[in-house]
PDB file of N, CA and C in Angstrom:
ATOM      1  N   UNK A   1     -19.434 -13.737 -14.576  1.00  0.00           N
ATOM      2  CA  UNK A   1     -20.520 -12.937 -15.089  1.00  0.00           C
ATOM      3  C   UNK A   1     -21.609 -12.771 -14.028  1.00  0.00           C
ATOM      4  N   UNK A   2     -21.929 -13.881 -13.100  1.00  0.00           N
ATOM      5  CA  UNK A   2     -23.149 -13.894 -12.387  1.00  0.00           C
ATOM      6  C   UNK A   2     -22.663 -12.856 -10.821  1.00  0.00           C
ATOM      7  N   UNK A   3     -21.309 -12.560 -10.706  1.00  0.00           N
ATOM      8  CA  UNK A   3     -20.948 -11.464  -9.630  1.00  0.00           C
ATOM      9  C   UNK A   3     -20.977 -10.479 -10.428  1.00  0.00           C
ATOM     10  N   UNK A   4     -20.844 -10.046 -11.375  1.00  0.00           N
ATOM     11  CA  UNK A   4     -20.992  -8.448 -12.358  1.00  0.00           C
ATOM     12  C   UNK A   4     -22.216  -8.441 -12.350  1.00  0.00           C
ATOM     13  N   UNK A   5     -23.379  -9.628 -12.486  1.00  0.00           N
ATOM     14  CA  UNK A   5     -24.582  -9.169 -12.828  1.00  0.00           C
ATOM     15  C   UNK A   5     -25.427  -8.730 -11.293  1.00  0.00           C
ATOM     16  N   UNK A   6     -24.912  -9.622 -10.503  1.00  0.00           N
ATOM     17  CA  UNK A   6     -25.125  -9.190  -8.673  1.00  0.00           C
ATOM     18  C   UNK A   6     -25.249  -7.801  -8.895  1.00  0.00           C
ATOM     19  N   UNK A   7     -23.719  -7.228  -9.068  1.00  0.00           N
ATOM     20  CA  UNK A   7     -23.477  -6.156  -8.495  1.00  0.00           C
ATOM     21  C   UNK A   7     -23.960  -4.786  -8.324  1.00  0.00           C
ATOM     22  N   UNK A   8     -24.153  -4.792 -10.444  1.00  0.00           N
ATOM     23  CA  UNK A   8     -24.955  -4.231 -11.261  1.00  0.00           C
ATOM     24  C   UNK A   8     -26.661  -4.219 -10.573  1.00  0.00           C
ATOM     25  N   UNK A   9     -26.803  -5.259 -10.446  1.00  0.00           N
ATOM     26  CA  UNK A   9     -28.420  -5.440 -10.226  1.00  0.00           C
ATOM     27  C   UNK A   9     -28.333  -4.659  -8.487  1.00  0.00           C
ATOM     28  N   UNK A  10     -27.628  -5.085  -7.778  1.00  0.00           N
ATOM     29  CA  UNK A  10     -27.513  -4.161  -6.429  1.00  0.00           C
ATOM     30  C   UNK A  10     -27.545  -2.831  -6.486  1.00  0.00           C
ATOM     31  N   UNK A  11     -26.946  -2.345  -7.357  1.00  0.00           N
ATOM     32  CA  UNK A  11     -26.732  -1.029  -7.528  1.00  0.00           C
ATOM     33  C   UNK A  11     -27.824  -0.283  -7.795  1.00  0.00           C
ATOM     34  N   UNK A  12     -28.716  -1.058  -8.943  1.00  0.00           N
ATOM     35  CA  UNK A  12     -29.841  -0.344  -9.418  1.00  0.00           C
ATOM     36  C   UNK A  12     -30.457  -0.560  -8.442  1.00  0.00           C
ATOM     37  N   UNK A  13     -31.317  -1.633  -7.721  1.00  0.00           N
ATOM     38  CA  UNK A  13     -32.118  -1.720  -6.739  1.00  0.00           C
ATOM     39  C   UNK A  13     -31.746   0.027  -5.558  1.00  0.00           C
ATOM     40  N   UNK A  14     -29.932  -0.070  -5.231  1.00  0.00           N
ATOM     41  CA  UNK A  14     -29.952   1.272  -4.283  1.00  0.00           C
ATOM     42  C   UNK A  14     -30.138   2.515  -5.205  1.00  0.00           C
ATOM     43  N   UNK A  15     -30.376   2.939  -6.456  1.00  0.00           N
ATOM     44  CA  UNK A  15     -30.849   3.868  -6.985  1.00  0.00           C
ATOM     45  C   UNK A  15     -32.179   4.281  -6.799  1.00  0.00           C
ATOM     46  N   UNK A  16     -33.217   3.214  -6.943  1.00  0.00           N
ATOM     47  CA  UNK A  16     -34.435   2.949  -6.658  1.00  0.00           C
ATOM     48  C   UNK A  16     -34.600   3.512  -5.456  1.00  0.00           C
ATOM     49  N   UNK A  17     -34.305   2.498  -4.577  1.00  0.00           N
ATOM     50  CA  UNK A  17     -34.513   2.795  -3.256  1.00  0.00           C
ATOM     51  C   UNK A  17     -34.448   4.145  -2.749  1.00  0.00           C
ATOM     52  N   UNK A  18     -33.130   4.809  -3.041  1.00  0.00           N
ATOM     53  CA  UNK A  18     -32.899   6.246  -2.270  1.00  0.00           C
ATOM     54  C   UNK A  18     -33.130   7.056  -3.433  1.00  0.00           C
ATOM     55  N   UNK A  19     -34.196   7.058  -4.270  1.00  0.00           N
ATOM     56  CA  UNK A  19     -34.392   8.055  -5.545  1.00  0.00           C
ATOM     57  C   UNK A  19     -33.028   8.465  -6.113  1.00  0.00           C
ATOM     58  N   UNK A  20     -32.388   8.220  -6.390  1.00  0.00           N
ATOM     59  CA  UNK A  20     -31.174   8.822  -6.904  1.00  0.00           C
ATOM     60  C   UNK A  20     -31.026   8.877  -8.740  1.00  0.00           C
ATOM     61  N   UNK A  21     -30.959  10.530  -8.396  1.00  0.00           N
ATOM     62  CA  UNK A  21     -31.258  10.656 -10.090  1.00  0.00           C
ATOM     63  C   UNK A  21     -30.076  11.224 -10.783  1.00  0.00           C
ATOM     64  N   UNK A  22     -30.195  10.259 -12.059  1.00  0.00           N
ATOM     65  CA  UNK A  22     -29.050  10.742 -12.964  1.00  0.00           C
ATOM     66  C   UNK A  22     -27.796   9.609 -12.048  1.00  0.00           C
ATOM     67  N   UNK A  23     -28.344   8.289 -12.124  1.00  0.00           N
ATOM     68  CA  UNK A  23     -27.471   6.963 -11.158  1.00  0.00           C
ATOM     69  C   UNK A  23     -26.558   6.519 -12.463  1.00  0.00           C
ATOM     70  N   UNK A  24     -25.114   6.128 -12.542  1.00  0.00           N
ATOM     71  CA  UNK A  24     -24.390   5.761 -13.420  1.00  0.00           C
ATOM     72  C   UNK A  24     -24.137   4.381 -12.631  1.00  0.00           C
ATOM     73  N   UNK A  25     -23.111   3.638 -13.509  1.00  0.00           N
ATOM     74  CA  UNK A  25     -22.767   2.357 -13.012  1.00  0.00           C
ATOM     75  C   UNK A  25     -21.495   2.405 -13.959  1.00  0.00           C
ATOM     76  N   UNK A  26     -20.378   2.866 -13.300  1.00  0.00           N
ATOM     77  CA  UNK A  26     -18.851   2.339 -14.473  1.00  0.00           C
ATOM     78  C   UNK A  26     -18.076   1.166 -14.378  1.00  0.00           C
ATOM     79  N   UNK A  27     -17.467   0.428 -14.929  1.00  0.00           N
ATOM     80  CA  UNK A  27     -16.965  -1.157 -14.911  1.00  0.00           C
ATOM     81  C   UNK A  27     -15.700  -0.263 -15.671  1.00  0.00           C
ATOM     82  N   UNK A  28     -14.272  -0.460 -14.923  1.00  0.00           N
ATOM     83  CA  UNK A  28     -13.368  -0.573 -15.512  1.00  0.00           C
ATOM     84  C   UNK A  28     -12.118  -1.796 -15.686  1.00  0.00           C
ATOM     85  N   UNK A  29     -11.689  -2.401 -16.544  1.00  0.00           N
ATOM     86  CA  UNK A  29     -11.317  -3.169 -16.318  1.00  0.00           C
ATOM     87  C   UNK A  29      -9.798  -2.805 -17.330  1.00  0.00           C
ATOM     88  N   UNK A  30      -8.592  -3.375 -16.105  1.00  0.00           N
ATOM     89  CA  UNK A  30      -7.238  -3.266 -16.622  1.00  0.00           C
ATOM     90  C   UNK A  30      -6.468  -4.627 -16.104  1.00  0.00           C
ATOM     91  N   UNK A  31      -5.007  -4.618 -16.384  1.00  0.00           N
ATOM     92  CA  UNK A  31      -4.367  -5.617 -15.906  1.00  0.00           C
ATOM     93  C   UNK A  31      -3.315  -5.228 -15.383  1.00  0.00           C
ATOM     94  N   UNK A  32      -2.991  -5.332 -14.112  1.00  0.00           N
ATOM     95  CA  UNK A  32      -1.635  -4.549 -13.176  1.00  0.00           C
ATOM     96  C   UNK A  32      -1.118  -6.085 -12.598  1.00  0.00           C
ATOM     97  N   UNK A  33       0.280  -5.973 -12.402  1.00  0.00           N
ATOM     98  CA  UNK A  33       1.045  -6.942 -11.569  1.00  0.00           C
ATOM     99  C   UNK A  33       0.216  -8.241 -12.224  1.00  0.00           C
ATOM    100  N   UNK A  34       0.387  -8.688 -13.134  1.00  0.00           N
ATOM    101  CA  UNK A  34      -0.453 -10.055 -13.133  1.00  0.00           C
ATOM    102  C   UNK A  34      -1.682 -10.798 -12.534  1.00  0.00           C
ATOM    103  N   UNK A  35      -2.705  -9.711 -12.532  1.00  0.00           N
ATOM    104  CA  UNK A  35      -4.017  -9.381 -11.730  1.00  0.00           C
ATOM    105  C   UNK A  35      -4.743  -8.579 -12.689  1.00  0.00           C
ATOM    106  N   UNK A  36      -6.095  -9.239 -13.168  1.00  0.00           N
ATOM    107  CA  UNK A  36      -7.149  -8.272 -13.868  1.00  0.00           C
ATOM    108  C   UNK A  36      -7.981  -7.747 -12.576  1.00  0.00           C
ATOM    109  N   UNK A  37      -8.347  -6.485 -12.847  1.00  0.00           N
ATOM    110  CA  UNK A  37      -8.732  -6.158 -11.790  1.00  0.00           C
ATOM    111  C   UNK A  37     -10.244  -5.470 -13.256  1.00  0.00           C
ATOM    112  N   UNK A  38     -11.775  -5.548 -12.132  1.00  0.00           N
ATOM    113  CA  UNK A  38     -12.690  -5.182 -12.639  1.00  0.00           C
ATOM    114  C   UNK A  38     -13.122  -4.091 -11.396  1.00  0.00           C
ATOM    115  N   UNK A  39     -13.626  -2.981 -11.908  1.00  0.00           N
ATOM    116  CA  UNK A  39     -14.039  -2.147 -10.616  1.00  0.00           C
ATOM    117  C   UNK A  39     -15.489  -1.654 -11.698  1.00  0.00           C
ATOM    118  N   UNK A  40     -16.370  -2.294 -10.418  1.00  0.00           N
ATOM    119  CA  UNK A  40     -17.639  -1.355 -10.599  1.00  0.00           C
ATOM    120  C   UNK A  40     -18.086  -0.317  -9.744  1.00  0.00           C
ATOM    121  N   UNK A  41     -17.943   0.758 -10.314  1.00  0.00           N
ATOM    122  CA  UNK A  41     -18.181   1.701  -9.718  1.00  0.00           C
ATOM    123  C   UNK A  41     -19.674   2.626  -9.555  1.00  0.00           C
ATOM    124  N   UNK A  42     -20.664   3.059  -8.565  1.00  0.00           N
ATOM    125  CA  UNK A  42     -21.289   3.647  -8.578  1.00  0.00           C
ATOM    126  C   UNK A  42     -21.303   4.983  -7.959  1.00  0.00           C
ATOM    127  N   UNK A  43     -22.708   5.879  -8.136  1.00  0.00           N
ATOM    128  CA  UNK A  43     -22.533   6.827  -7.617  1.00  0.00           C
ATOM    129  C   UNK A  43     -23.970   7.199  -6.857  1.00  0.00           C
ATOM    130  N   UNK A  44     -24.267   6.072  -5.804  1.00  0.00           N
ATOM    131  CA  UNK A  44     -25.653   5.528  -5.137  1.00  0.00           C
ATOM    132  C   UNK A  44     -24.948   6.120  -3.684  1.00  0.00           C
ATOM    133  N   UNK A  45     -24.381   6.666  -3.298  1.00  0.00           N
ATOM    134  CA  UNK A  45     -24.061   7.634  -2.470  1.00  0.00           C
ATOM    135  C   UNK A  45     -23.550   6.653  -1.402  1.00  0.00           C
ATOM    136  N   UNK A  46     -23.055   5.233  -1.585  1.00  0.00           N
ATOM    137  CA  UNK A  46     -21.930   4.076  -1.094  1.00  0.00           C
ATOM    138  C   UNK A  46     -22.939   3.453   0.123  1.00  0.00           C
ATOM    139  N   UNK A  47     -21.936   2.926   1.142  1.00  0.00           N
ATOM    140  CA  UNK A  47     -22.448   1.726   2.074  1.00  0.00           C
ATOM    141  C   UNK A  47     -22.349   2.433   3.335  1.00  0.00           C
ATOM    142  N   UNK A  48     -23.341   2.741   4.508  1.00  0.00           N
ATOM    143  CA  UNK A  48     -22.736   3.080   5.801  1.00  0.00           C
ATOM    144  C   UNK A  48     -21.540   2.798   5.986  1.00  0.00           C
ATOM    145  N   UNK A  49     -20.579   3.540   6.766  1.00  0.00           N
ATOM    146  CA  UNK A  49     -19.401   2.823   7.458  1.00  0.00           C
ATOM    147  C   UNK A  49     -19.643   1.769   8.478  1.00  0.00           C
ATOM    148  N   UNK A  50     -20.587   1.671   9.238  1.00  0.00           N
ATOM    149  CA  UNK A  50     -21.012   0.731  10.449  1.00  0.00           C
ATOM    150  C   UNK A  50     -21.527  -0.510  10.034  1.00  0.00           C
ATOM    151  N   UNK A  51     -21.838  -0.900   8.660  1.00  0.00           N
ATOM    152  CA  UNK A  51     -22.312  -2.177   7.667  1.00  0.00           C
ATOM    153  C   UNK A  51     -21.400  -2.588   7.069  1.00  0.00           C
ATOM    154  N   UNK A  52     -20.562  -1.683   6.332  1.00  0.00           N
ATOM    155  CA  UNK A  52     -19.600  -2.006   4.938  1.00  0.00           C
ATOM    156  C   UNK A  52     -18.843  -3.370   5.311  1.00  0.00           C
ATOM    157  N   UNK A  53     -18.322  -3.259   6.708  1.00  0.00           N
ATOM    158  CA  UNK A  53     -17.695  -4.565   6.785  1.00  0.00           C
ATOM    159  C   UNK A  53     -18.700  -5.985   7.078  1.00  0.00           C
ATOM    160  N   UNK A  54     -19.603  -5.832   6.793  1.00  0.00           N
ATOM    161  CA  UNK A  54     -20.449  -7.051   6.982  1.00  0.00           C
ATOM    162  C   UNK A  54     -20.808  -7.622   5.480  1.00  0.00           C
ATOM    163  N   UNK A  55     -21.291  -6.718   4.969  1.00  0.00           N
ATOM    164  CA  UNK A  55     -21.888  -6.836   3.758  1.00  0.00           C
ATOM    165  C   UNK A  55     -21.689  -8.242   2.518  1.00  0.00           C
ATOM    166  N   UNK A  56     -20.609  -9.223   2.986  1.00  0.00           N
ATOM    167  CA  UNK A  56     -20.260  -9.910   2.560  1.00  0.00           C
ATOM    168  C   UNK A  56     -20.942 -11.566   3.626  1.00  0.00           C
ATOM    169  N   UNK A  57     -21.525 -10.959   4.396  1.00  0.00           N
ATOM    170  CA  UNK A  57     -21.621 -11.831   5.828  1.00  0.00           C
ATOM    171  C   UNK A  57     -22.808 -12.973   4.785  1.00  0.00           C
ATOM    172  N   UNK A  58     -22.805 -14.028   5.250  1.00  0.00           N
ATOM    173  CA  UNK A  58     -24.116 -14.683   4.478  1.00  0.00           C
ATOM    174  C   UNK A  58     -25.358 -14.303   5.401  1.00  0.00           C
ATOM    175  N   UNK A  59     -26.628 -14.526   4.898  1.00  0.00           N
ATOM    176  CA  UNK A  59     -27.972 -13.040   5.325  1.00  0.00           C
ATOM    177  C   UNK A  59     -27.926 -12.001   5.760  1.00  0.00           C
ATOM    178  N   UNK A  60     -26.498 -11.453   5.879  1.00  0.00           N
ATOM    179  CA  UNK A  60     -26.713  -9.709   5.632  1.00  0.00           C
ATOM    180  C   UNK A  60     -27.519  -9.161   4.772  1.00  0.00           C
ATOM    181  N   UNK A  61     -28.883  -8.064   4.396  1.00  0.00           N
ATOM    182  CA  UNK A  61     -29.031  -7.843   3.842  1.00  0.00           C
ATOM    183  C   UNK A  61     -29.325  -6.381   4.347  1.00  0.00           C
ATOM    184  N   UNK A  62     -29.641  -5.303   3.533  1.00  0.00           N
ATOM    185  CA  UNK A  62     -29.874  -3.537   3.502  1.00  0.00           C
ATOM    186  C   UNK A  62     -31.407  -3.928   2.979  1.00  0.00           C
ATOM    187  N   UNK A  63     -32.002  -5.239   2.560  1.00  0.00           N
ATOM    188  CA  UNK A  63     -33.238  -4.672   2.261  1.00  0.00           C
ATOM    189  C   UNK A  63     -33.932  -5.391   2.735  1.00  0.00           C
ATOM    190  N   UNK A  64     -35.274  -4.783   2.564  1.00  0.00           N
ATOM    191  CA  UNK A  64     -36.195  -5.586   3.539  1.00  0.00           C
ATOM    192  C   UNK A  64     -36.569  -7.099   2.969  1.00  0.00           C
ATOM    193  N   UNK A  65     -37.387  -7.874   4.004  1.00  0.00           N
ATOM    194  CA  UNK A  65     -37.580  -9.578   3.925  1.00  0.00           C
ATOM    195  C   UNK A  65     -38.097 -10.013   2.478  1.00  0.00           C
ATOM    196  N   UNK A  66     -38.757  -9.002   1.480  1.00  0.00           N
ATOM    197  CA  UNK A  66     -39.127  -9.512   0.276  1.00  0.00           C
ATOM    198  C   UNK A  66     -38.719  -9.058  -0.519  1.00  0.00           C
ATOM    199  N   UNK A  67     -37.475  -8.464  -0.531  1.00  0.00           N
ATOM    200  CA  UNK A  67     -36.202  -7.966  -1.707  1.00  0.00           C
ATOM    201  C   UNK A  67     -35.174  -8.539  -1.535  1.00  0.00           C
ATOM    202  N   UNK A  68     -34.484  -9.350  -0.543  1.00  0.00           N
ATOM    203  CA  UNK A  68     -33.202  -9.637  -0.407  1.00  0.00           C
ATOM    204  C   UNK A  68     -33.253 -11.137   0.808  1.00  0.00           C
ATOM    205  N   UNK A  69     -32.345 -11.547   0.345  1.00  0.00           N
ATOM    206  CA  UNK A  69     -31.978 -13.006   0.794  1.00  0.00           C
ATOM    207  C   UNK A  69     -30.693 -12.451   1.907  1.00  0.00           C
ATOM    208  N   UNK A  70     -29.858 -11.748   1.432  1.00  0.00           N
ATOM    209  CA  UNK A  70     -28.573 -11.454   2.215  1.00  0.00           C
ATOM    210  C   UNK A  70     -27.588 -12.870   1.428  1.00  0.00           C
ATOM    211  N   UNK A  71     -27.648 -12.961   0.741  1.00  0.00           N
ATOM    212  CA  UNK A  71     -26.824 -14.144   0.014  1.00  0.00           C
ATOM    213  C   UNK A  71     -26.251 -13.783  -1.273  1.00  0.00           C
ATOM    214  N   UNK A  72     -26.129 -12.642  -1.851  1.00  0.00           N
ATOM    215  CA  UNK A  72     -26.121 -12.386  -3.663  1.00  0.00           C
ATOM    216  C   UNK A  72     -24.518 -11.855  -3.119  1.00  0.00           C
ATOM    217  N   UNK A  73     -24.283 -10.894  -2.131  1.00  0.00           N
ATOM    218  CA  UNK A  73     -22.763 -10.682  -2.128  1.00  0.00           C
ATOM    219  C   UNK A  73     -22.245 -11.532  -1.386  1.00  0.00           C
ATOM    220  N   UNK A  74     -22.467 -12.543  -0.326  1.00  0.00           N
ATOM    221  CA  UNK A  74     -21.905 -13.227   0.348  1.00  0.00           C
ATOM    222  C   UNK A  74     -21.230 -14.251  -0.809  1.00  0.00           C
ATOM    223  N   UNK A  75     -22.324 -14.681  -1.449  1.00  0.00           N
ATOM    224  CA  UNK A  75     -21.894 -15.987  -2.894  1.00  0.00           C
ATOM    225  C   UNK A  75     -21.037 -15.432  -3.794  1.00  0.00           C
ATOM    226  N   UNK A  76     -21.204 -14.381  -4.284  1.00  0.00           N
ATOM    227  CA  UNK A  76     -20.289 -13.489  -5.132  1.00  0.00           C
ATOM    228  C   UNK A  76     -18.544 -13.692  -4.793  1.00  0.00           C
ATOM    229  N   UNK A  77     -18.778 -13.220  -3.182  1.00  0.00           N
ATOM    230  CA  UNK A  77     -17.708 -13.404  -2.742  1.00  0.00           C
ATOM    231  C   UNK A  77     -17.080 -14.912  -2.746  1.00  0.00           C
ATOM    232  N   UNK A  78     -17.822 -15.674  -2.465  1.00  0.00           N
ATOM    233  CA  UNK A  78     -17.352 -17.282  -2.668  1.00  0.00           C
ATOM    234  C   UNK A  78     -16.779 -17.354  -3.921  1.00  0.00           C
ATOM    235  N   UNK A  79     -17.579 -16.973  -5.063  1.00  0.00           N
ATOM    236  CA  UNK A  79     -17.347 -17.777  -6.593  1.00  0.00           C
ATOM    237  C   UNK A  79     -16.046 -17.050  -6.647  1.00  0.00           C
ATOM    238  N   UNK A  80     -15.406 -15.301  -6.411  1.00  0.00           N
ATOM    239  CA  UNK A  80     -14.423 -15.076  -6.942  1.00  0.00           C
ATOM    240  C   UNK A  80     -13.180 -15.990  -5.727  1.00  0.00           C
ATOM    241  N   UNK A  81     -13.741 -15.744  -4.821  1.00  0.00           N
ATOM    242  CA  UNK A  81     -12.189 -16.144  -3.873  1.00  0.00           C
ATOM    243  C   UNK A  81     -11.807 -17.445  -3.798  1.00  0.00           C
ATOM    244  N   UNK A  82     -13.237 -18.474  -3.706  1.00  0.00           N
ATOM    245  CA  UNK A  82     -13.284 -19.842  -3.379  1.00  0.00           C
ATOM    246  C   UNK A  82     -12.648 -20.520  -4.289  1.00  0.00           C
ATOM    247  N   UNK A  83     -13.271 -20.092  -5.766  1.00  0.00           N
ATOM    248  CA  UNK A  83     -13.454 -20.781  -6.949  1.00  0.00           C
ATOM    249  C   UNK A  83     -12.822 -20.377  -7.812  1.00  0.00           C
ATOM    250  N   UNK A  84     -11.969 -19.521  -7.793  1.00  0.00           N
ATOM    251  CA  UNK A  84     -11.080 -18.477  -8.834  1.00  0.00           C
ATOM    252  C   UNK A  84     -10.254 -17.684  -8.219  1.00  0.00           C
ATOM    253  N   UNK A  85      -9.670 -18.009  -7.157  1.00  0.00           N
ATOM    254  CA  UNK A  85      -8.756 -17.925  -6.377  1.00  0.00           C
ATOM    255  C   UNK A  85      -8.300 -16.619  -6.560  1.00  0.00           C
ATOM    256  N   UNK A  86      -9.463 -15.570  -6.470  1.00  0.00           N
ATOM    257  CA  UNK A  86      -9.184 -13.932  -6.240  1.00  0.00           C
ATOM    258  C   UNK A  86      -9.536 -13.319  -5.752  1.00  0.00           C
ATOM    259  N   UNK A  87     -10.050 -11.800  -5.521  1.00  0.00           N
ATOM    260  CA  UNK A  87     -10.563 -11.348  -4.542  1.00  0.00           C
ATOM    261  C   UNK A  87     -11.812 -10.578  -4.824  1.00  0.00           C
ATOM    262  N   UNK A  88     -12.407 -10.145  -3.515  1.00  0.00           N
ATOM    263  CA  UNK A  88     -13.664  -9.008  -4.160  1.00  0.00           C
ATOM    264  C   UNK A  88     -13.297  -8.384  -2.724  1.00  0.00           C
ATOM    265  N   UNK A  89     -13.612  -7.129  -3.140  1.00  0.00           N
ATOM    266  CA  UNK A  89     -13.625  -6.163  -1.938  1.00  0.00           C
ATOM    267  C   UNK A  89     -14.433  -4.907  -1.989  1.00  0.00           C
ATOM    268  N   UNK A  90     -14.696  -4.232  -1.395  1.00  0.00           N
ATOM    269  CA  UNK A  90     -15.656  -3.037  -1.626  1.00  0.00           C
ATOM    270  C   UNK A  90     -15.028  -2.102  -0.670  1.00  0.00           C
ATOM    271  N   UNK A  91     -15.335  -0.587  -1.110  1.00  0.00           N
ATOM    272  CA  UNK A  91     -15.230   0.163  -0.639  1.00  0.00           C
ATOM    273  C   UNK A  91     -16.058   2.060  -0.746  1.00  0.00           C
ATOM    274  N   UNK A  92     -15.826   2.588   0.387  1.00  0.00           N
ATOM    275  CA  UNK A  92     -17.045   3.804  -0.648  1.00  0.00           C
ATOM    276  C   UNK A  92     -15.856   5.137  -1.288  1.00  0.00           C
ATOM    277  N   UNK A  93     -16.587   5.255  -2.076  1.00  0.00           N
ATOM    278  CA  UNK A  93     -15.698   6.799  -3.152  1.00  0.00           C
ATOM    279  C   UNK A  93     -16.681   7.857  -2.639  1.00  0.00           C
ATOM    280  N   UNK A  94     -16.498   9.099  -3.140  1.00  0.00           N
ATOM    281  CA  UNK A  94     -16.780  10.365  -3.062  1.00  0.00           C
ATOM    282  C   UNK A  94     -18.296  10.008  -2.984  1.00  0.00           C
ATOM    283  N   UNK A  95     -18.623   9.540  -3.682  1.00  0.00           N
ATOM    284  CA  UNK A  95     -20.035   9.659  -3.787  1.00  0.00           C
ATOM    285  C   UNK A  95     -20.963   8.579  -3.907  1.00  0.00           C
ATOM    286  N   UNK A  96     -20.169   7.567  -4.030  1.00  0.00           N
ATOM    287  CA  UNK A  96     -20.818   6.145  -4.188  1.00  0.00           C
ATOM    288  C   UNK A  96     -19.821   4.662  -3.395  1.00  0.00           C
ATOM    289  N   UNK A  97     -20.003   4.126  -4.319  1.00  0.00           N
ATOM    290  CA  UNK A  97     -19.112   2.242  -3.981  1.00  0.00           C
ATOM    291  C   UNK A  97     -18.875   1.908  -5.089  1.00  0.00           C
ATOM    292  N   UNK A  98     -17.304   1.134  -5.010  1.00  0.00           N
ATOM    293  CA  UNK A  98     -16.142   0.934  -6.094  1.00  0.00           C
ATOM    294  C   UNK A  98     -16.100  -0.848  -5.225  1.00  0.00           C
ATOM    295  N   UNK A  99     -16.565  -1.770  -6.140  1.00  0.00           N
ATOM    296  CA  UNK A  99     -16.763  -2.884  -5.805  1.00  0.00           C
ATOM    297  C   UNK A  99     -15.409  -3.315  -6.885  1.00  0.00           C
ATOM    298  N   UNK A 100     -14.560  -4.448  -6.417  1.00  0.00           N
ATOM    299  CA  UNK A 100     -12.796  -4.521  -6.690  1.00  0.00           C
ATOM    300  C   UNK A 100     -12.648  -5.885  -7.219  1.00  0.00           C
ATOM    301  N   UNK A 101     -12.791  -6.142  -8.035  1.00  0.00           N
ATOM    302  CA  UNK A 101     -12.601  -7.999  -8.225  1.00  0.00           C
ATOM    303  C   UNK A 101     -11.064  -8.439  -9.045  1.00  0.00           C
ATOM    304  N   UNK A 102     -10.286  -8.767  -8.368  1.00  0.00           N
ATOM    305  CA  UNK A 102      -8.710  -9.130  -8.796  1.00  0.00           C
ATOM    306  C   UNK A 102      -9.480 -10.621  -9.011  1.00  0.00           C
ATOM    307  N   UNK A 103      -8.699 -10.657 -10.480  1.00  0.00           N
ATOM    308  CA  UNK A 103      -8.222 -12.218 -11.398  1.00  0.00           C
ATOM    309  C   UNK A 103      -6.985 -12.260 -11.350  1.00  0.00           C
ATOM    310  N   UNK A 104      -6.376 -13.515 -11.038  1.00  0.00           N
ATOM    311  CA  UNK A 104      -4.923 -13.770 -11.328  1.00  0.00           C
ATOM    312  C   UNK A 104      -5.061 -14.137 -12.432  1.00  0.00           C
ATOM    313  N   UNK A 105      -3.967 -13.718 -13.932  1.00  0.00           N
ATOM    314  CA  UNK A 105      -3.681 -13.734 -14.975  1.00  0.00           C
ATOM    315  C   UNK A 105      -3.255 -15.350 -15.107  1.00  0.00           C
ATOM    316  N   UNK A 106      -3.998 -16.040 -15.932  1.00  0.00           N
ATOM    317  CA  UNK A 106      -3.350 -17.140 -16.059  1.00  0.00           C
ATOM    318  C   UNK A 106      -2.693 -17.423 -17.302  1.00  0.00           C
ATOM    319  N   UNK A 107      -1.904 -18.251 -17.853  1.00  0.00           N
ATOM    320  CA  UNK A 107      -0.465 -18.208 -19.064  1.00  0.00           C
ATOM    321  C   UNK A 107      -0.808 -19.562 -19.747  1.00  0.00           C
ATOM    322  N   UNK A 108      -1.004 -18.935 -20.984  1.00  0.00           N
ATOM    323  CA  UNK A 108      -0.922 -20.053 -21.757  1.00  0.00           C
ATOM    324  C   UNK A 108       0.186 -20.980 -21.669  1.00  0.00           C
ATOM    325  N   UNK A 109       0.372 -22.412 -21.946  1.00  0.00           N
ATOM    326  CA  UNK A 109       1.118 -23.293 -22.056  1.00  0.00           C
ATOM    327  C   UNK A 109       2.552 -22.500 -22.825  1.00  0.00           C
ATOM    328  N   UNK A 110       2.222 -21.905 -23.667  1.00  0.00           N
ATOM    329  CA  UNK A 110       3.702 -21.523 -24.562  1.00  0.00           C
ATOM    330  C   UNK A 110       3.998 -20.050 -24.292  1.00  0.00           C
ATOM    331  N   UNK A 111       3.245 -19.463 -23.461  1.00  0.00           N
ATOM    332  CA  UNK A 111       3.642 -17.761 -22.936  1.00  0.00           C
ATOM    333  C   UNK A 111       4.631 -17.643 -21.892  1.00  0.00           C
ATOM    334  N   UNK A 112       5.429 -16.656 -21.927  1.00  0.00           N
ATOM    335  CA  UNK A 112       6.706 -16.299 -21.226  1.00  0.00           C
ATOM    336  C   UNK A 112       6.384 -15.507 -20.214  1.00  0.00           C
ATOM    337  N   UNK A 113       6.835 -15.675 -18.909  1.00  0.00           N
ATOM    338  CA  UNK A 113       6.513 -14.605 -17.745  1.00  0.00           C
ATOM    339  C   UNK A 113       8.187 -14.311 -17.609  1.00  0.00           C
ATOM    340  N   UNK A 114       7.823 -12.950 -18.089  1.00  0.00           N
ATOM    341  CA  UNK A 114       9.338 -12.316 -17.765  1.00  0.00           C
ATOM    342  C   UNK A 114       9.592 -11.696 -16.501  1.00  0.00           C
TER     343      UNK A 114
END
């Protein structure tokens, strides 16, 4: 919950920031190959290409010294990969950033994996 609420809360902050009006935020969530996958999607017009691969770095941050630590996606990234042995990844869409979080499906004691 506390990486959905990151993400969410990132998003609005880049709405703010670059005036962006009429800002959505979509969360879809399905289950493929034995993997929940959650995608939040915005439409905050995404991440430079020359940052995107950092953005996970610990004190990376896009905002200035009294908005951001550079730590909310770096940790994010810890709790899903470290601690729940899945992934987060980001990337930009047409018009925004599609943030990717794979869960491995775990099986009840008496459930069948066919």
């Amino acid at each position: 919950m506390q990486v959905v609420l990151n993400i969410i809360k990132n998003a609005e902050d880049n709405f703010i920031e670059k005036n962006i009006q009429n800002g959505y935020i979509k969360i879809e969530t399905y289950l493929e190959d034995q993997q929940y996958h959650i995608k939040i999607t915005d439409n905050g017009g995404g991440i430079p290409s020359n940052i995107i691969d950092n953005i996970f770095d610990p004190y990376f941050s896009t905002k200035d010294e009294k908005n951001g630590t550079g730590l909310g996606l770096y940790m994010s990234k810890m709790m899903i990969e470290d601690h729940m042995n899945g992934a987060l990844d980001a990337y930009n869409t047409d018009n925004g950033v599609c943030f990717d979080i794979l869960l491995k499906k775990t099986f009840k004691k008496d459930e069948v994996v066919a």
